[in-house]
Protein backbone atom coordinates (compact mmCIF):
# COMPACT_ATOMS: atom_id res chain seq x y z
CA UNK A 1 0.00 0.00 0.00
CA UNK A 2 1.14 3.18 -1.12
CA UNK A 3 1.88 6.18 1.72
CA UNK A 4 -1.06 8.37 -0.19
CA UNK A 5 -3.60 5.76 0.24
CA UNK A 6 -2.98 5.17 4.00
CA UNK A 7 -2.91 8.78 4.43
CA UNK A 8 -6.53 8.92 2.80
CA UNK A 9 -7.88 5.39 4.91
CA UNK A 10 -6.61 7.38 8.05
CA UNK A 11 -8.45 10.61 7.20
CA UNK A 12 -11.65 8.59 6.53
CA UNK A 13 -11.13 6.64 9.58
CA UNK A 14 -11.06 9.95 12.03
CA UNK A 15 -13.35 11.57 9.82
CA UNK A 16 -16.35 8.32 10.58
CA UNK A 17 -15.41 8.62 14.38
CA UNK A 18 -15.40 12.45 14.26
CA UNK A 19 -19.33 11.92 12.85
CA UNK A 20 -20.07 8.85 15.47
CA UNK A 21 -19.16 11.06 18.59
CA UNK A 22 -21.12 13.80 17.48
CA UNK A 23 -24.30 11.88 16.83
CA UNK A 24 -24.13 10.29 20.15
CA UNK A 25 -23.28 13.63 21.90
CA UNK A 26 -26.91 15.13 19.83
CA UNK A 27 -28.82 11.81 21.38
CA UNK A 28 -27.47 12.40 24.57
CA UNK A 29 -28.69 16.07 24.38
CA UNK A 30 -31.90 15.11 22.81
CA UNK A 31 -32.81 12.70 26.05
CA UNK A 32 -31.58 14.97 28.67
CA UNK A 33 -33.81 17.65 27.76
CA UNK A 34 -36.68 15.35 27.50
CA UNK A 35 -36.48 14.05 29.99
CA UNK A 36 -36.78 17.62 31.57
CA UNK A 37 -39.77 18.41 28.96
CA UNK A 38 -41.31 15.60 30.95
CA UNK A 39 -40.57 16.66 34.86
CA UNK A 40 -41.84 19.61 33.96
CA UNK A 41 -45.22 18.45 32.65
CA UNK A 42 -45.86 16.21 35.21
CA UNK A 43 -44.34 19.03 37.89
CA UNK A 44 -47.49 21.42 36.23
CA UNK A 45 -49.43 18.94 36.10
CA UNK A 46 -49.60 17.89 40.09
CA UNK A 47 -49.46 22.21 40.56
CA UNK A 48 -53.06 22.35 38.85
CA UNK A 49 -53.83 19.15 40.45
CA UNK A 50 -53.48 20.42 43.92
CA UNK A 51 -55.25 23.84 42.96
CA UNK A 52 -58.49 22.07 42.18
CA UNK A 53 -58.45 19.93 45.10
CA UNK A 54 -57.30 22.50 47.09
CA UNK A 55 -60.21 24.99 45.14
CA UNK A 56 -62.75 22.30 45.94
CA UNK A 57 -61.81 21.30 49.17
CA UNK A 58 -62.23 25.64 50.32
CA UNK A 59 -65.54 25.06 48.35
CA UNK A 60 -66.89 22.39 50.36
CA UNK A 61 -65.54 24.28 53.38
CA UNK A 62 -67.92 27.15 52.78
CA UNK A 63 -70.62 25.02 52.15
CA UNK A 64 -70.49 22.98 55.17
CA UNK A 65 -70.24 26.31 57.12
CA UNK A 66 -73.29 27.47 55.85
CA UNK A 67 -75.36 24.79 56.02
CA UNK A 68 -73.88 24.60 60.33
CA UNK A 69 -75.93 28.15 60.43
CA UNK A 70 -78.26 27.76 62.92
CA UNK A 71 -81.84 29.91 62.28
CA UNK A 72 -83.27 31.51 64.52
CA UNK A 73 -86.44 29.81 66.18
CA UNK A 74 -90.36 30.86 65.61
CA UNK A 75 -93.39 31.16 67.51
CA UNK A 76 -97.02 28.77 66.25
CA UNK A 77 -99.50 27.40 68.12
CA UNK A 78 -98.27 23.83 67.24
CA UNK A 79 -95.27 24.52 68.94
CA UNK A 80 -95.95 26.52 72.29
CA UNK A 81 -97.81 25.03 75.33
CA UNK A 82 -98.97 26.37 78.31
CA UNK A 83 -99.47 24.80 81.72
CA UNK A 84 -100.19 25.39 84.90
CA UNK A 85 -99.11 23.81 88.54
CA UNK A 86 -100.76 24.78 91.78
CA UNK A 87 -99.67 24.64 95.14
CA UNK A 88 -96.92 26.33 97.05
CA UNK A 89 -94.41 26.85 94.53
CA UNK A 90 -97.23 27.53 91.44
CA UNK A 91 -96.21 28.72 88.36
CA UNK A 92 -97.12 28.49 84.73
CA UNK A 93 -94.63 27.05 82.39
CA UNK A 94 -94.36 27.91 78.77
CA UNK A 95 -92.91 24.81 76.81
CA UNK A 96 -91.35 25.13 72.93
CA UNK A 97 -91.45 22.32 70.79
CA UNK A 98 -88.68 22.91 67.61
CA UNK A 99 -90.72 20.18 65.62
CA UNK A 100 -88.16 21.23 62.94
CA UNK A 101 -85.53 18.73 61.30
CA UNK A 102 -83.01 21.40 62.19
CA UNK A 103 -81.69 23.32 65.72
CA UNK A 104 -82.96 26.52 65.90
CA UNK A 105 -81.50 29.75 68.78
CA UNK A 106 -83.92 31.50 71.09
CA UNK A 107 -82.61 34.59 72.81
CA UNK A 108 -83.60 36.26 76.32
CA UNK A 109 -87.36 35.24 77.20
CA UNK A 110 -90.92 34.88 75.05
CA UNK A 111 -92.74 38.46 75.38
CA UNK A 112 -96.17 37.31 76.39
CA UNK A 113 -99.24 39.53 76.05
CA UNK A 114 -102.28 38.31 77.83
CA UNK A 115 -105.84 39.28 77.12
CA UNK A 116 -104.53 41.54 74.23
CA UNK A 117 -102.75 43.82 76.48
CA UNK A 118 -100.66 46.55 75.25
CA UNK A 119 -96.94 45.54 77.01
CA UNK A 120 -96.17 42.24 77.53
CA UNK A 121 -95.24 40.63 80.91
CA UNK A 122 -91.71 42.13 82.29
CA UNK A 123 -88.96 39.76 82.09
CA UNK A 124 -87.27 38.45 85.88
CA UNK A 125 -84.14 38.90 84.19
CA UNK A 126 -83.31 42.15 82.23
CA UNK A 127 -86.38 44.33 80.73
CA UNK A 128 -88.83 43.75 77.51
CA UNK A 129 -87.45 44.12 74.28
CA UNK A 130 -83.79 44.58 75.88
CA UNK A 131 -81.05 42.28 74.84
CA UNK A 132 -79.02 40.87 77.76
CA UNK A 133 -77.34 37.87 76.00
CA UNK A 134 -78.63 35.06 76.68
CA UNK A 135 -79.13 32.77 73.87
CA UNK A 136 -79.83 29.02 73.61
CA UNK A 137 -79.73 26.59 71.24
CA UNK A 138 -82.84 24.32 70.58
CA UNK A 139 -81.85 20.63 68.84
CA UNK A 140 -84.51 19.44 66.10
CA UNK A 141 -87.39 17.96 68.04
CA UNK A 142 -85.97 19.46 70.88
CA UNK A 143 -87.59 21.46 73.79
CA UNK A 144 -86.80 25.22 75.48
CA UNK A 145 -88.86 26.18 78.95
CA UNK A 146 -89.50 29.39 80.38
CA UNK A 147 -91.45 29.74 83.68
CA UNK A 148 -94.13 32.80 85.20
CA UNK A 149 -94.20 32.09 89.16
CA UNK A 150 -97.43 32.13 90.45
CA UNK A 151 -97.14 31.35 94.07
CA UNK A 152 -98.79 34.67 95.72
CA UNK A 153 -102.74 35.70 95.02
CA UNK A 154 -100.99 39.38 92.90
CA UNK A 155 -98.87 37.14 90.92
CA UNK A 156 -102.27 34.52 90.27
CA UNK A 157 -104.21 36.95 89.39
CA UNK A 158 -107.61 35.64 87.31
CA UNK A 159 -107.88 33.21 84.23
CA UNK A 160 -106.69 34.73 81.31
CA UNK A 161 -108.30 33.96 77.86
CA UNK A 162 -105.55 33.96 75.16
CA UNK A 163 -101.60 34.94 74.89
CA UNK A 164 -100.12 36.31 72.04
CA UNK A 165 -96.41 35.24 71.73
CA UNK A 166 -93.42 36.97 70.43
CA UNK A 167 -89.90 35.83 70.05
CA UNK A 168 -87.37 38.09 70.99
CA UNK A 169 -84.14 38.56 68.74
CA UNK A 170 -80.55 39.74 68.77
CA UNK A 171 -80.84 43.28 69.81
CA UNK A 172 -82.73 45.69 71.74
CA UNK A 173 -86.60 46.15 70.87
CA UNK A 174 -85.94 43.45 67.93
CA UNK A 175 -88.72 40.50 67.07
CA UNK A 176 -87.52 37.32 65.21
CA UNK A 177 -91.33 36.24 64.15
CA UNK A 178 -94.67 36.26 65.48
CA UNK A 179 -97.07 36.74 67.19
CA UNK A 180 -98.78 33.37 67.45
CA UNK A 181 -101.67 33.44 69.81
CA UNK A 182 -102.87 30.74 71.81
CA UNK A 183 -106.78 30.14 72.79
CA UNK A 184 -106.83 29.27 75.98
CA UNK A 185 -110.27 28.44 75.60
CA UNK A 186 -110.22 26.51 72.80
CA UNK A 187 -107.90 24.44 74.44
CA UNK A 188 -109.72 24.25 77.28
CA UNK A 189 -106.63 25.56 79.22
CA UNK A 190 -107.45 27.22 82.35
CA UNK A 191 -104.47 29.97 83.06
CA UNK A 192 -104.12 32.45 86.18
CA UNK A 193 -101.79 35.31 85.50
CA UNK A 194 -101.43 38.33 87.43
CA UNK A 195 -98.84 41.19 88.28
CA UNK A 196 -96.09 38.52 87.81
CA UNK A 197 -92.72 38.08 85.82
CA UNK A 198 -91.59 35.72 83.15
CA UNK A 199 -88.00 34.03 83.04
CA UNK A 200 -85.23 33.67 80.32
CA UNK A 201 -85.61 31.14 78.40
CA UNK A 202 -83.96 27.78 79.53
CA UNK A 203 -82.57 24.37 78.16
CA UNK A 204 -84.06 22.22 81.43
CA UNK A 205 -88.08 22.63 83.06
CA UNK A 206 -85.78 22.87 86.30
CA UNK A 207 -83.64 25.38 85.05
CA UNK A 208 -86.38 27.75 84.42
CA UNK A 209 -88.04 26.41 87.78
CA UNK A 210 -85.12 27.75 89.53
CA UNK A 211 -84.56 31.08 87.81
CA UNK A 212 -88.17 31.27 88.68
CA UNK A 213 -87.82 30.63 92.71
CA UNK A 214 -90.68 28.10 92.10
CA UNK A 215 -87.61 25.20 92.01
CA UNK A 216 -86.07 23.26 94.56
């Protein structure tokens, strides 16, 4: 073999390699950066993921919340009874059915106006219409009890016919619903009210019995 034609075979030789190693180096490249292409996606892709969820999850948040709001409870003549005990410690309770499939709040005491009278009976605790802060809760099918003592011949007074029945609310001189008036008659009810007081509302018959001084 001539000197020329080796020094051509060499040249071809390195030239081949020259080509192989750059190839390889551009497939290398190529891979790397998909392989970035990729993290990326699936890096954006977990990012949006978490925003719904997270968007949903904030939804549902509000949505519980608002269905936890607890209305405020309402006077009828299905749900109010009247009663009364004789004897030493008498006293006329005032019972409140929530016949509702949800809780409901009640706040300070029911503002009861007998025979149509212009002001209702004063409140042991705090004044008419005045907001003093105490609120209950009442569950669905639940009960609330409020209590007029009765136990001196002023406080009995005579029968009364009808009450009408307000509910207070949240501030001073504010109604949540009502009035619902109850027949005493027609319920052949016979109730003895005189220059007496009624109690806050209460959670327990003994409760109110003892805010009352009709309890023991």
């Amino acid at each position: 073999m001539t000197a020329a034609r080796s020094r051509r075979r060499s040249a071809a030789y390195a030239a081949l390699a020259l080509g192989l190693a750059g190839s390889l180096a551009l497939t290398g490249c190529n891979s790397h950066s998909s392989k970035k292409s990729k993290k990326s996606s699936s890096s954006s892709s977990k990012s949006k993921k978490r925003k719904i969820i997270g968007g949903a999850a904030a939804a549902g948040a509000g949505a519980g919340a608002a269905s936890r709001r607890v209305p405020d409870c309402y006077p009828s003549t299905y749900k109010l009874r009247f009663s009364q005990q004789t004897g030493a410690d008498s006293h006329v309770t005032v019972k409140f059915n929530n016949n509702t499939s949800r809780d409901c709040k009640l706040y300070n005491a029911p503002l009861l106006r007998f025979n149509n009278a212009k002001n209702p009976l004063p409140l042991l605790q705090g004044t008419p219409g005045q907001f003093d802060g105490t609120r209950i809760t009442v569950p669905s099918h639940g009960y609330a009890y409020a209590v007029i003592p009765t136990n001196t011949a002023a406080a009995k007074g005579t029968e009364q016919k009808s009450v009408a029945v307000d509910f207070m609310g949240t501030s001073a001189s504010s109604v949540t619903h009502g009035p619902a008036t109850v027949n005493f008659a027609e319920k052949r009810l016979h109730i003895s009210v005189g220059k007496s007081k009624v109690t806050n509302w209460s959670s327990s018959i003994h409760g109110a019995e003892l805010a009352a001084g009709v309890g023991k």
